[in-house]
PDB file of N, CA and C in Angstrom:
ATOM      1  N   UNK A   1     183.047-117.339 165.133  1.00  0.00           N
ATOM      2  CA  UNK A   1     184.174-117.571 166.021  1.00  0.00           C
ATOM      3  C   UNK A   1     183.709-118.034 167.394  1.00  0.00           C
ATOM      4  N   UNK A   2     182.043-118.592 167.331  1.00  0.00           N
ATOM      5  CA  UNK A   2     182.104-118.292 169.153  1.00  0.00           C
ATOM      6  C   UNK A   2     181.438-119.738 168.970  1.00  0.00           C
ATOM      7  N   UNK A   3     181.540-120.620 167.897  1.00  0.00           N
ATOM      8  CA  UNK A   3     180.670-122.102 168.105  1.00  0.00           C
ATOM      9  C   UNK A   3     181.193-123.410 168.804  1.00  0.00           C
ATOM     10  N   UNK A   4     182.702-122.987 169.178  1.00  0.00           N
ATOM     11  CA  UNK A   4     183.176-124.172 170.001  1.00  0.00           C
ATOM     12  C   UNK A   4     183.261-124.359 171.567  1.00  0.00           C
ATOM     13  N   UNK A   5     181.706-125.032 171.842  1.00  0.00           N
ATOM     14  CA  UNK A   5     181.497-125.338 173.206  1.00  0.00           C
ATOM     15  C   UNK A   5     182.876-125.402 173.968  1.00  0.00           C
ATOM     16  N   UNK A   6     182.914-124.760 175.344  1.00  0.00           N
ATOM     17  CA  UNK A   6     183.863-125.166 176.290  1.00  0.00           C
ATOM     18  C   UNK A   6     183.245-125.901 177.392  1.00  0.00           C
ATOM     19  N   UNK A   7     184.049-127.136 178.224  1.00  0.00           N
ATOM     20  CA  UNK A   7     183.158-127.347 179.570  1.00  0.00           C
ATOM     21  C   UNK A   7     182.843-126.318 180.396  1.00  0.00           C
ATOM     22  N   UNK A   8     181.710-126.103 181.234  1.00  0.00           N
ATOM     23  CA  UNK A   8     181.488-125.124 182.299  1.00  0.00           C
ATOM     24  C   UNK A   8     182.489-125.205 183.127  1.00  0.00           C
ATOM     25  N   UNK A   9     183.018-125.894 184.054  1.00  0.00           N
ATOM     26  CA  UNK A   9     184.491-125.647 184.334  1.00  0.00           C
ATOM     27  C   UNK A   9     185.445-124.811 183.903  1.00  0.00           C
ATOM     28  N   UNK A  10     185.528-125.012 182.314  1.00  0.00           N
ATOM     29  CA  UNK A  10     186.361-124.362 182.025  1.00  0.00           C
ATOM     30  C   UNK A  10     186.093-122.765 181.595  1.00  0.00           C
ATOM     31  N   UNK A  11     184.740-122.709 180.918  1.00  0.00           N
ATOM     32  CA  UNK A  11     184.045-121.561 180.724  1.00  0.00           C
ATOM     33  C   UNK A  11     184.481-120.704 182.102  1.00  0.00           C
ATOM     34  N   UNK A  12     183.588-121.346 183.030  1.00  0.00           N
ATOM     35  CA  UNK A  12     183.988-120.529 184.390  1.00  0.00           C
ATOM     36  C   UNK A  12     184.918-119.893 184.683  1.00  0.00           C
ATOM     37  N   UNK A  13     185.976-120.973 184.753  1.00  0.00           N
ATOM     38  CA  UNK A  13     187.649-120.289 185.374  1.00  0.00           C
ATOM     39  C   UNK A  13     187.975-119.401 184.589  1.00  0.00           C
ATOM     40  N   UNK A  14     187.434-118.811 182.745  1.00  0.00           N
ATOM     41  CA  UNK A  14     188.500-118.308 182.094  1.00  0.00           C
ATOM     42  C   UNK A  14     187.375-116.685 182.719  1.00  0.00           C
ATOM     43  N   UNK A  15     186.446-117.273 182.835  1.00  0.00           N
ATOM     44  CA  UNK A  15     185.568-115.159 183.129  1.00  0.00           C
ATOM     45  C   UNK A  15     186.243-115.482 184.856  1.00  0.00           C
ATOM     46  N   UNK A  16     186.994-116.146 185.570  1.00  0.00           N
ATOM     47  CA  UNK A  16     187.114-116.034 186.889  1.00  0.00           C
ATOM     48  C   UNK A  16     188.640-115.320 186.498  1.00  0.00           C
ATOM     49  N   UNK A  17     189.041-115.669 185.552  1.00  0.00           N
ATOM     50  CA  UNK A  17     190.841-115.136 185.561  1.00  0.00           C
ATOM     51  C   UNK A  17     190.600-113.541 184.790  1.00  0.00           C
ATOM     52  N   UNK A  18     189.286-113.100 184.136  1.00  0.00           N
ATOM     53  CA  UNK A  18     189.042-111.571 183.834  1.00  0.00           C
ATOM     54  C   UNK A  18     189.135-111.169 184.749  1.00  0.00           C
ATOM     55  N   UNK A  19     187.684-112.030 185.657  1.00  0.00           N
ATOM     56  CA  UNK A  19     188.201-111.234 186.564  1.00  0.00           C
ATOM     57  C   UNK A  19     188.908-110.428 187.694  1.00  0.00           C
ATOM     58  N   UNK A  20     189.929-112.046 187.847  1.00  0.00           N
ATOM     59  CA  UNK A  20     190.668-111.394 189.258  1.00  0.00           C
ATOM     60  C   UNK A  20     191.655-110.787 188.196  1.00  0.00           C
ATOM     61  N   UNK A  21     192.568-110.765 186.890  1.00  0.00           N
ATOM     62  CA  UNK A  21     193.320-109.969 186.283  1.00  0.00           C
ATOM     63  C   UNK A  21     192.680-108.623 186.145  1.00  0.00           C
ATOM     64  N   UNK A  22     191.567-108.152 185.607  1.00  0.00           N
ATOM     65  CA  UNK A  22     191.426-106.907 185.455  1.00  0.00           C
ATOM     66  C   UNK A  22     191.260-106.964 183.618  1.00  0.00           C
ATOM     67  N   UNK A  23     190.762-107.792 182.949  1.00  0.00           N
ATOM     68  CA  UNK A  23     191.351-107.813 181.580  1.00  0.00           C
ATOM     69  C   UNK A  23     190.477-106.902 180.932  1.00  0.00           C
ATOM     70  N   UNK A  24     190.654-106.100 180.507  1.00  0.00           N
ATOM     71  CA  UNK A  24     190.141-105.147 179.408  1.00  0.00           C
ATOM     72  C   UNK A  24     189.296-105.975 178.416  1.00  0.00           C
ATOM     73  N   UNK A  25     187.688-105.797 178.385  1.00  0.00           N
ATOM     74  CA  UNK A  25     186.492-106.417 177.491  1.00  0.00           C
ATOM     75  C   UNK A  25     185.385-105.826 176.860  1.00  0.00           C
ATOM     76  N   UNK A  26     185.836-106.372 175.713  1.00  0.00           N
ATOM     77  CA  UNK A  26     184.354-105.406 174.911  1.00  0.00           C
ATOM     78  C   UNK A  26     183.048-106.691 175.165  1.00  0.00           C
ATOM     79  N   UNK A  27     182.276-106.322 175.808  1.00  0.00           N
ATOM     80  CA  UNK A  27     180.975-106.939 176.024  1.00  0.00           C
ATOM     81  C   UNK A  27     179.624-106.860 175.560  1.00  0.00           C
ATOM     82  N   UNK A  28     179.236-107.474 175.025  1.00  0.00           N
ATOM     83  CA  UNK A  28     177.430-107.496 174.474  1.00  0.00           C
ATOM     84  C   UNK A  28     176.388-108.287 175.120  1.00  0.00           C
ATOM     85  N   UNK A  29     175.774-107.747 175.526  1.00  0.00           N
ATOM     86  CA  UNK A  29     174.649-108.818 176.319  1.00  0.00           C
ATOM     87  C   UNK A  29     173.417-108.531 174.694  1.00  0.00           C
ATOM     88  N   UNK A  30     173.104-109.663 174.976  1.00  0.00           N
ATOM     89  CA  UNK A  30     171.867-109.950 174.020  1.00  0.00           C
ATOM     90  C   UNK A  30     171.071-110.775 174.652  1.00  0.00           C
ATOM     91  N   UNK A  31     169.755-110.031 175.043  1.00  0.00           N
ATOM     92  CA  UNK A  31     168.929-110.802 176.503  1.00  0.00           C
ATOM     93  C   UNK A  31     167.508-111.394 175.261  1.00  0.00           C
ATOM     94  N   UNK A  32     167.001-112.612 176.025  1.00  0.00           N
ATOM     95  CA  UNK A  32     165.752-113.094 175.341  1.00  0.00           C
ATOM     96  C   UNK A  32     164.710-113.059 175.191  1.00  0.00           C
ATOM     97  N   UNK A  33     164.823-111.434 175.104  1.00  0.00           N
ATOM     98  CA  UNK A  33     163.639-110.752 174.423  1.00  0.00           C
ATOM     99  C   UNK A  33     163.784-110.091 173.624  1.00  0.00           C
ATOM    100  N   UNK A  34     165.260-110.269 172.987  1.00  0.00           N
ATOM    101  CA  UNK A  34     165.897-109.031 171.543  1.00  0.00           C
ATOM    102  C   UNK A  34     166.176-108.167 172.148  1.00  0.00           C
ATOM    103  N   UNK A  35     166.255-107.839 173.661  1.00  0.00           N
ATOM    104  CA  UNK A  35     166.703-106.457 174.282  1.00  0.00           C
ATOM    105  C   UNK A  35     168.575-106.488 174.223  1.00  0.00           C
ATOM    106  N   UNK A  36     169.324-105.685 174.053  1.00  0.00           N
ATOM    107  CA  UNK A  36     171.021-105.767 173.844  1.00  0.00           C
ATOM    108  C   UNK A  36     171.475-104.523 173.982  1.00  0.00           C
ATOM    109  N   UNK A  37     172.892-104.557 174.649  1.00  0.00           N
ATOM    110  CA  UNK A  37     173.266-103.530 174.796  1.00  0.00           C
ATOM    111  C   UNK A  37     174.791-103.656 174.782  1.00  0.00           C
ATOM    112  N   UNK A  38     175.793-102.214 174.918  1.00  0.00           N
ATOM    113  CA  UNK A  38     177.804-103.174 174.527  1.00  0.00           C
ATOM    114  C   UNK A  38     178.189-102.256 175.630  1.00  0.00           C
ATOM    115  N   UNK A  39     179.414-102.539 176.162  1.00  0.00           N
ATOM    116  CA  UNK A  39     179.867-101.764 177.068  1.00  0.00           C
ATOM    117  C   UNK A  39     181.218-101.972 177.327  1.00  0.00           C
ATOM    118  N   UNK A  40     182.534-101.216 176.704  1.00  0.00           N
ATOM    119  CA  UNK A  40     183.528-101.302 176.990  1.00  0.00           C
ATOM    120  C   UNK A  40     184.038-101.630 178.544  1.00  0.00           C
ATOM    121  N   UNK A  41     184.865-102.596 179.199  1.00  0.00           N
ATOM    122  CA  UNK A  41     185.023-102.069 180.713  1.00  0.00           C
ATOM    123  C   UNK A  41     185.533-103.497 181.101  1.00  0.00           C
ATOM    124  N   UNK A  42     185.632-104.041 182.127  1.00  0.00           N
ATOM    125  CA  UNK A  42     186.242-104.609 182.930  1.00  0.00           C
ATOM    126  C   UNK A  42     184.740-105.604 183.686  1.00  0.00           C
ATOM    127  N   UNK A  43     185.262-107.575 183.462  1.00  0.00           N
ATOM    128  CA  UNK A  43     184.498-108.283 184.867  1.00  0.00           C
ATOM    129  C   UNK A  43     184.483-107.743 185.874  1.00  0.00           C
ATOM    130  N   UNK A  44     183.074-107.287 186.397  1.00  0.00           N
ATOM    131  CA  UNK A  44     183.463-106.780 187.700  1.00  0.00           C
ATOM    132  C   UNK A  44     182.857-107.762 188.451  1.00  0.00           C
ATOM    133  N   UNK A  45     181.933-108.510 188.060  1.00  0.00           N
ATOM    134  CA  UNK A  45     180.975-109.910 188.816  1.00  0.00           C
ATOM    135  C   UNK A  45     180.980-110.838 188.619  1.00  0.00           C
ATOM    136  N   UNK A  46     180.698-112.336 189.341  1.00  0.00           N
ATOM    137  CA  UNK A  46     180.509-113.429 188.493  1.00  0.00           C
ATOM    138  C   UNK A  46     180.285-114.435 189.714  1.00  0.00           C
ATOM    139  N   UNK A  47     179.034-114.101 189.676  1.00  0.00           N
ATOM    140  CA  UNK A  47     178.496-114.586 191.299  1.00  0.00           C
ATOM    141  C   UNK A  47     176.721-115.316 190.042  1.00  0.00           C
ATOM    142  N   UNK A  48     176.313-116.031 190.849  1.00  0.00           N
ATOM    143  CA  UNK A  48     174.695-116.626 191.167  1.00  0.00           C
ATOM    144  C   UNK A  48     174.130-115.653 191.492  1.00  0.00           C
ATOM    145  N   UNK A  49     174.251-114.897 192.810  1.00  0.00           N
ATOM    146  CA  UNK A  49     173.274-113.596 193.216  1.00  0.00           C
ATOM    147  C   UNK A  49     173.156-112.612 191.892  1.00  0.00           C
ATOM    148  N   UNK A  50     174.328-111.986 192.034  1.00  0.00           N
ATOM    149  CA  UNK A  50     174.628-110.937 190.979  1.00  0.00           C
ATOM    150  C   UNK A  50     175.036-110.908 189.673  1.00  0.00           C
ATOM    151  N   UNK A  51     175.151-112.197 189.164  1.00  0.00           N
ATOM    152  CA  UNK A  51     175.324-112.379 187.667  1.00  0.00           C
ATOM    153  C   UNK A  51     176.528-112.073 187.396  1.00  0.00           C
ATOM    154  N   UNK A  52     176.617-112.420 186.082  1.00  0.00           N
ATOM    155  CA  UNK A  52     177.817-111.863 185.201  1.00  0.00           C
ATOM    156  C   UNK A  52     178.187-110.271 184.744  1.00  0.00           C
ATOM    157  N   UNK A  53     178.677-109.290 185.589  1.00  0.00           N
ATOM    158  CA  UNK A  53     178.615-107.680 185.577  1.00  0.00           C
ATOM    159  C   UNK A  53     179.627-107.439 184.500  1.00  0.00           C
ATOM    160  N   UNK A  54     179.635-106.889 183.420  1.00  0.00           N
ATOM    161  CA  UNK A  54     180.762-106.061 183.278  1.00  0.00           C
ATOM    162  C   UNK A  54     180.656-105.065 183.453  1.00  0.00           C
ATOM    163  N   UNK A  55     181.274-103.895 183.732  1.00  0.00           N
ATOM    164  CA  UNK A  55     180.949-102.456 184.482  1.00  0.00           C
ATOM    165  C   UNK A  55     181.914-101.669 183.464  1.00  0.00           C
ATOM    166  N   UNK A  56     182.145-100.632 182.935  1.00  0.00           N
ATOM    167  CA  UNK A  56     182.945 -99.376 182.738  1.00  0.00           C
ATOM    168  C   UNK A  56     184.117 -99.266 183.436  1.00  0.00           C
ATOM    169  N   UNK A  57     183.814 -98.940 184.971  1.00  0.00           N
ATOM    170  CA  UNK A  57     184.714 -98.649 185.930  1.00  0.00           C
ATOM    171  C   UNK A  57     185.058 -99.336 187.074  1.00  0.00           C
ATOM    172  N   UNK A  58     186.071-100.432 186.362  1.00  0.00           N
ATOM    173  CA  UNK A  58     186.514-101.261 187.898  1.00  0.00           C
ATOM    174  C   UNK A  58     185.939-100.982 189.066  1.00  0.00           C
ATOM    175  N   UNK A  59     185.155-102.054 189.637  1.00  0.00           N
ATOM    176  CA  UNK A  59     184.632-101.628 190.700  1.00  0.00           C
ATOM    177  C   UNK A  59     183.676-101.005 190.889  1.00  0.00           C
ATOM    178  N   UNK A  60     183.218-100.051 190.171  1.00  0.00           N
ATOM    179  CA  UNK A  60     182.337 -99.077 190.261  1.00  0.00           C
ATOM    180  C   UNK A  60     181.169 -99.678 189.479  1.00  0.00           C
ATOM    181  N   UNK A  61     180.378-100.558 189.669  1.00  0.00           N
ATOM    182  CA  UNK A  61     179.466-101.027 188.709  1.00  0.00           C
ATOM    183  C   UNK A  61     178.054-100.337 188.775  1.00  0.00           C
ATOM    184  N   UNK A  62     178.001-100.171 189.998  1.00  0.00           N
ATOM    185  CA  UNK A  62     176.541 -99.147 190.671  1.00  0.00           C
ATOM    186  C   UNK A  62     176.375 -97.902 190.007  1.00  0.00           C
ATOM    187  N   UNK A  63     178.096 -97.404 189.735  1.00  0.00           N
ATOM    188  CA  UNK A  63     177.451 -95.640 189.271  1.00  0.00           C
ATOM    189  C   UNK A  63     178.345 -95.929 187.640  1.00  0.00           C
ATOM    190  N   UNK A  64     179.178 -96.367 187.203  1.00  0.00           N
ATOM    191  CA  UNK A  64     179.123 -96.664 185.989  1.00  0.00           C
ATOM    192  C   UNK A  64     178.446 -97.521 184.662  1.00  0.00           C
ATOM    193  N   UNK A  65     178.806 -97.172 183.703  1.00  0.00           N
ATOM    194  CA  UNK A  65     177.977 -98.018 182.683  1.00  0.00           C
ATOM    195  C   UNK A  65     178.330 -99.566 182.978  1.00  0.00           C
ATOM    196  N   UNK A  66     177.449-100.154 182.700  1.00  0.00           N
ATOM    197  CA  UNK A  66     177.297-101.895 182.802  1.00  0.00           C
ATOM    198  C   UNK A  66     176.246-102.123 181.973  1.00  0.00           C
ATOM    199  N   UNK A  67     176.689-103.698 182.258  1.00  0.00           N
ATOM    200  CA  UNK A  67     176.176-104.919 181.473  1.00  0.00           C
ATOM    201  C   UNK A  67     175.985-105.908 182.640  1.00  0.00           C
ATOM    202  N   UNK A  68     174.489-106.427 182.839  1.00  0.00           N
ATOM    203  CA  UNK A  68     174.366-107.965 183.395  1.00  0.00           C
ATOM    204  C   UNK A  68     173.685-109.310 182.772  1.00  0.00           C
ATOM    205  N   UNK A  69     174.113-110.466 183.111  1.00  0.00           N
ATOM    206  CA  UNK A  69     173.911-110.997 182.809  1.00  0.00           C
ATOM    207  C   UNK A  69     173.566-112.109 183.760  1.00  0.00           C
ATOM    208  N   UNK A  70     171.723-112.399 183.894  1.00  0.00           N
ATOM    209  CA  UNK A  70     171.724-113.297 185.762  1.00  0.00           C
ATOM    210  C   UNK A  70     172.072-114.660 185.418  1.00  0.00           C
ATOM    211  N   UNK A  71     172.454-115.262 185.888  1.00  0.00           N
ATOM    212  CA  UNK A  71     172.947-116.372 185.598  1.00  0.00           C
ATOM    213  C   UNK A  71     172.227-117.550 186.062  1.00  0.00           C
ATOM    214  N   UNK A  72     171.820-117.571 187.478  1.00  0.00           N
ATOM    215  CA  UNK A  72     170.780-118.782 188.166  1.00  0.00           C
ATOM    216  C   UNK A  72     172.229-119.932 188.271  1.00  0.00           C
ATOM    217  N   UNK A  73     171.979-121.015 188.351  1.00  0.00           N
ATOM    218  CA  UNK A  73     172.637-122.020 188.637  1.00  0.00           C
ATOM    219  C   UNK A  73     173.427-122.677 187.717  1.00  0.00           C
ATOM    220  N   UNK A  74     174.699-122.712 187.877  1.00  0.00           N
ATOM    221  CA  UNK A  74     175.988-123.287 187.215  1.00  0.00           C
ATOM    222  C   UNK A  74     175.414-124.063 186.055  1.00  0.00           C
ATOM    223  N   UNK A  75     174.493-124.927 186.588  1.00  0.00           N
ATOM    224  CA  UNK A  75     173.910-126.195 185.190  1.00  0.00           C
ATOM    225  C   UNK A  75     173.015-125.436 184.219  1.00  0.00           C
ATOM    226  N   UNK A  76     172.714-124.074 184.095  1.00  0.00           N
ATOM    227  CA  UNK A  76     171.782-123.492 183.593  1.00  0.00           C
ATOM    228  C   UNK A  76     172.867-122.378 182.506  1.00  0.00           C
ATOM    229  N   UNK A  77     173.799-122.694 182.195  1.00  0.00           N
ATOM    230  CA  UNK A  77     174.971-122.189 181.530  1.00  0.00           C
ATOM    231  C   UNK A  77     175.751-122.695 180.629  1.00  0.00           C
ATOM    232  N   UNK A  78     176.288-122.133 179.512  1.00  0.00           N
ATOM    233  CA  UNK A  78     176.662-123.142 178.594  1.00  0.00           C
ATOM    234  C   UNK A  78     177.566-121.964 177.784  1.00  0.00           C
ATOM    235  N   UNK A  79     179.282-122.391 177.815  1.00  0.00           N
ATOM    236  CA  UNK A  79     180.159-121.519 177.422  1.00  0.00           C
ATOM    237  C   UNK A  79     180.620-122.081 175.634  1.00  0.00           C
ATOM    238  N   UNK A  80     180.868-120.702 174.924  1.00  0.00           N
ATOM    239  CA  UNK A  80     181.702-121.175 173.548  1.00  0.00           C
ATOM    240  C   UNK A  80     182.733-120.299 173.555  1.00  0.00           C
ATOM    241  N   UNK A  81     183.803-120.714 173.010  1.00  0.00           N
ATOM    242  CA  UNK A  81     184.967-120.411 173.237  1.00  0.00           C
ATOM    243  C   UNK A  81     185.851-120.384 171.964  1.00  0.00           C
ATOM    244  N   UNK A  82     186.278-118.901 171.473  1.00  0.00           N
ATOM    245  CA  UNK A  82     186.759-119.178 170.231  1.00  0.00           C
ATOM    246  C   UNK A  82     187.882-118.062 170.250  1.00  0.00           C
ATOM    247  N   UNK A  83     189.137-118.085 169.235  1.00  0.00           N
ATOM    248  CA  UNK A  83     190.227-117.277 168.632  1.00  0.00           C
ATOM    249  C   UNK A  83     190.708-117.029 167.471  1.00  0.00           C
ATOM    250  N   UNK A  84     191.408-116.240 167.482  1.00  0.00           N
ATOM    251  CA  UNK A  84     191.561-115.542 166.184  1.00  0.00           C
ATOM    252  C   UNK A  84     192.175-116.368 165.068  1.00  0.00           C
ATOM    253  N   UNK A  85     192.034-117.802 165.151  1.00  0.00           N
ATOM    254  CA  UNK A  85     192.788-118.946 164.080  1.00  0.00           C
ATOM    255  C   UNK A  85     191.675-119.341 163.340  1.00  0.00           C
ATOM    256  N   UNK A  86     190.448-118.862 164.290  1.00  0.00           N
ATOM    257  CA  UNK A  86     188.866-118.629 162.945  1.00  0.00           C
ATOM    258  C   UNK A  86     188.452-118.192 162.511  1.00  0.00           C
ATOM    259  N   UNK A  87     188.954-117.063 162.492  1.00  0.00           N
ATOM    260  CA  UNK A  87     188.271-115.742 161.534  1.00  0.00           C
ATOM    261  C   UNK A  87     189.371-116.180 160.058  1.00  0.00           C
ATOM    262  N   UNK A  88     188.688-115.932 159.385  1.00  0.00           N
ATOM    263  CA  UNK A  88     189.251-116.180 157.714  1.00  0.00           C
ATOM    264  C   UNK A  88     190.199-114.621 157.643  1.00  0.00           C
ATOM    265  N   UNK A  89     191.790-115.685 157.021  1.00  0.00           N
ATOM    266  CA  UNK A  89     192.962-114.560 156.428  1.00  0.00           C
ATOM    267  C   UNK A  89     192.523-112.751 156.301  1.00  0.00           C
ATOM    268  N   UNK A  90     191.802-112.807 155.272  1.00  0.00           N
ATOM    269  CA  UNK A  90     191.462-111.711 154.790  1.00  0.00           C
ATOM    270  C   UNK A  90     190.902-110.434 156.039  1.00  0.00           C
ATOM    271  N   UNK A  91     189.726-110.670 156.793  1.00  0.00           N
ATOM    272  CA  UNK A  91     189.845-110.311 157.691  1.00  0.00           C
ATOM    273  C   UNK A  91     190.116-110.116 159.460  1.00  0.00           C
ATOM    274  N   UNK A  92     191.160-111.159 159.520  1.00  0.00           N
ATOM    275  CA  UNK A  92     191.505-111.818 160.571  1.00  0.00           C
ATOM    276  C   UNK A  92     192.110-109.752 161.547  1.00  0.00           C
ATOM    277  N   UNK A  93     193.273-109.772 160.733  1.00  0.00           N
ATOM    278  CA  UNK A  93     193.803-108.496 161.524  1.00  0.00           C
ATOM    279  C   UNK A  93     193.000-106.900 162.285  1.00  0.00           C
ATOM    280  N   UNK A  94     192.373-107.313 160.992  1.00  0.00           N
ATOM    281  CA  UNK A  94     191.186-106.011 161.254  1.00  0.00           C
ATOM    282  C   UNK A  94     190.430-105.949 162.574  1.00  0.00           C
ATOM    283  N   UNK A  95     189.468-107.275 162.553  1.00  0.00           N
ATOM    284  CA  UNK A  95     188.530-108.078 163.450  1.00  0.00           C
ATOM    285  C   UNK A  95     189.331-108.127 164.988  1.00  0.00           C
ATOM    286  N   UNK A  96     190.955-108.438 164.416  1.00  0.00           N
ATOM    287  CA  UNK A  96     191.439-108.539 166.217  1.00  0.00           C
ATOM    288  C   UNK A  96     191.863-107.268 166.654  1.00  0.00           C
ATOM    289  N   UNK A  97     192.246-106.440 165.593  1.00  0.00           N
ATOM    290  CA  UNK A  97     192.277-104.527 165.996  1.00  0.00           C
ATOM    291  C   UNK A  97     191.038-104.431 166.674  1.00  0.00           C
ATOM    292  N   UNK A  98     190.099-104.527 166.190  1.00  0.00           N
ATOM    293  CA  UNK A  98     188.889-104.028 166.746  1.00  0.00           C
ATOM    294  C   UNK A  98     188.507-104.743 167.910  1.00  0.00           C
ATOM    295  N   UNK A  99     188.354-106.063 167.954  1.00  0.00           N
ATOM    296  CA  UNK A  99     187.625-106.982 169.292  1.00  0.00           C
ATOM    297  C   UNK A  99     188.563-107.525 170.162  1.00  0.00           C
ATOM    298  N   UNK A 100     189.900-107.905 169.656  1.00  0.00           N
ATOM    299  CA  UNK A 100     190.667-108.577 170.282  1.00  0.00           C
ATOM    300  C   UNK A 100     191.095-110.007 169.747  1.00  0.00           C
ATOM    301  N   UNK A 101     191.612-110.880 170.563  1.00  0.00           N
ATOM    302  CA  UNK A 101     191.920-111.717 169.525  1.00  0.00           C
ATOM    303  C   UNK A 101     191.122-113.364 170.222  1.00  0.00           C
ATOM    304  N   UNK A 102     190.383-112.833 171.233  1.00  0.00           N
ATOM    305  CA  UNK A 102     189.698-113.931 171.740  1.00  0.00           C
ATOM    306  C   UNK A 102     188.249-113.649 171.794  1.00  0.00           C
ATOM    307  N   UNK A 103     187.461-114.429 171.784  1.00  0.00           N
ATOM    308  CA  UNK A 103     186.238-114.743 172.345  1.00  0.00           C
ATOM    309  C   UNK A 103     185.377-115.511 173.191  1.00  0.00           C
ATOM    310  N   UNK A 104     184.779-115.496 174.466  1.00  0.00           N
ATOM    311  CA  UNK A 104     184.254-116.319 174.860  1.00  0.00           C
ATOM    312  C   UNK A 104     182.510-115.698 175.569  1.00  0.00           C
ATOM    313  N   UNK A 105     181.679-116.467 175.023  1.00  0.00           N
ATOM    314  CA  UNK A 105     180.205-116.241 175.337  1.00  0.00           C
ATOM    315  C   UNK A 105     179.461-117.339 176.301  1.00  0.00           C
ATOM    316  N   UNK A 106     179.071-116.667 177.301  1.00  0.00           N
ATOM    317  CA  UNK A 106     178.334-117.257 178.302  1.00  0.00           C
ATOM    318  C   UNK A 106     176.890-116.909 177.625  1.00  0.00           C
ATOM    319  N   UNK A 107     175.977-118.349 178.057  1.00  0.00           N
ATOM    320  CA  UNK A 107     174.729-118.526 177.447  1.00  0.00           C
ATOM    321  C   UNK A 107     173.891-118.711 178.901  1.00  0.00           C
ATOM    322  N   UNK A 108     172.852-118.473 179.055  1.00  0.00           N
ATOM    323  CA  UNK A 108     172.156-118.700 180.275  1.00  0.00           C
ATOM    324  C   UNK A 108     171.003-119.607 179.492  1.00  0.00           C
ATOM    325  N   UNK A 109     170.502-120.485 179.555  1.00  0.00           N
ATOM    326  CA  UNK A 109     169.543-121.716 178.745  1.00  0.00           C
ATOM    327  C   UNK A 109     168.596-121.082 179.351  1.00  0.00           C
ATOM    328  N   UNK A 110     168.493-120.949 180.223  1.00  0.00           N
ATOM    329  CA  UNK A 110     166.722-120.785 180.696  1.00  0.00           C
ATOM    330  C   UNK A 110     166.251-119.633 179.429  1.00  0.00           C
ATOM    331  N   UNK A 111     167.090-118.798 180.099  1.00  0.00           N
ATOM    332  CA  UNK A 111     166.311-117.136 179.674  1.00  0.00           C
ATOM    333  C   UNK A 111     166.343-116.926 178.040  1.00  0.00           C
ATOM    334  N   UNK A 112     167.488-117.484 177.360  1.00  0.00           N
ATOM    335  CA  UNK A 112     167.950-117.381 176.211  1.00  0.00           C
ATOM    336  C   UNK A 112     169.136-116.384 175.895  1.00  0.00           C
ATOM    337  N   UNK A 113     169.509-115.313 177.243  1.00  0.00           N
ATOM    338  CA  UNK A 113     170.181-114.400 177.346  1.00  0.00           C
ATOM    339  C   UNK A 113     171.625-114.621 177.227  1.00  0.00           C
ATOM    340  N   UNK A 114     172.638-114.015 176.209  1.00  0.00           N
ATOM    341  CA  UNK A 114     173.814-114.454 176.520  1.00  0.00           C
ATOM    342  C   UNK A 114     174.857-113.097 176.307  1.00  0.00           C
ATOM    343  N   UNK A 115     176.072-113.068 177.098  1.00  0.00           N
ATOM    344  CA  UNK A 115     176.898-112.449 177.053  1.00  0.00           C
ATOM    345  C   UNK A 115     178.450-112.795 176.464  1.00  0.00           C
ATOM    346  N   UNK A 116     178.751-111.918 175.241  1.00  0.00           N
ATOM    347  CA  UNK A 116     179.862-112.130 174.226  1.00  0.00           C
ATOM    348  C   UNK A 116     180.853-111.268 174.725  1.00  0.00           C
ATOM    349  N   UNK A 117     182.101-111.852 175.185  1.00  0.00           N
ATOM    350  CA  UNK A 117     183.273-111.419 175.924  1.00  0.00           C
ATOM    351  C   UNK A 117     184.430-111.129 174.536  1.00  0.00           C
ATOM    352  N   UNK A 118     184.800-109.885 174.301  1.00  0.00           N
ATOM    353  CA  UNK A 118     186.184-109.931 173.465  1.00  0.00           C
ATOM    354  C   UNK A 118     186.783-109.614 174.204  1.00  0.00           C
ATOM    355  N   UNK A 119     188.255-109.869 173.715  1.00  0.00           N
ATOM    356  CA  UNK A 119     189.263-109.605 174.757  1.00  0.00           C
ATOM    357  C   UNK A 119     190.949-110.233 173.911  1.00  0.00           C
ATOM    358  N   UNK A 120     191.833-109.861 174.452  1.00  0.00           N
ATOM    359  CA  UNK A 120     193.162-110.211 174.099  1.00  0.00           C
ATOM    360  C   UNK A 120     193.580-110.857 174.986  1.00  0.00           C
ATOM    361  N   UNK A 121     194.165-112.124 174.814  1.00  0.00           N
ATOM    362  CA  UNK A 121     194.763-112.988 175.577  1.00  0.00           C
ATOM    363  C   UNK A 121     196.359-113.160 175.357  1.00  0.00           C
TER     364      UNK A 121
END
C-alpha cells in the first residue's frame, strides 16, 4: 500500500496538515541499519533541525515516547502515498481497524531511514 510516489510538495504538506490538526498516528521508523521501533501518538515535528518527531504526548516529545526521523534537506526525501482502495477485499476492513485507512512514508535517501505514517483520513 505504500508504492505510489507522491511529489515532495505534496508529501510535505500532508505530514504539515498532521501536524497542525493533531491527527492520531501509528508510526514505524525503520532506520538504515535494521534498527526500528512503533509508537502510537501524534506529529509533533517536521523541521530540518529536528526531523520528523512523532511523540506519544502532544507536545511533550522530550519526556514521552517518540520516534525520529532526521531528515537533512528537502531534496534528500522521497514520499509514497497510499489508501485503503489497495489493500485486497478480503482483508481490506481488518487492516483499516487496525492502521487506519491511509498511509504515507517519508524516506530519507541518504541514510536509508524511513518513517511509515498510518492514520485515518
Amino acid at each position: 500500500m505504500t508504492r505510489n510516489p507522491t511529489t515532495n510538495e505534496e508529501g510535505a504538506l500532508l505530514v504539515k496538515k498532521l501536524l497542525d490538526e493533531a491527527t492520531p498516528v501509528l508510526a514505524y521508523l525503520i532506520g538504515g541499519d535494521g534498527s526500528h521501533g512503533k509508537v502510537e501518538g501524534f506529529v509533533d515535528s517536521f523541521t530540518s533541525e529536528v526531523g520528523l518527531v512523532v511523540s506519544a504526548t502532544k507536545g511533550l516529545p522530550s519526556t514521552a515516547d517518540n520516534l525520529c526521523l532526521f531528515l537533512g534537506s528537502s531534496d534528500n526525501l522521497t514520499y509514497f502515498f497510499g489508501d485503503e482502495r489497495e489493500i485486497p477485499e478480503p482483508s481490506r476492513e481488518e487492516a483499516v481497524g487496525k492502521y487506519g485507512n491511509t498511509i504515507l512514508t517519508v524516506l530519507a535517501v541518504a541514510s536509508g531511514s524511513f518513517m511509515v505514517l498510518y492514520f485515518n483520513s
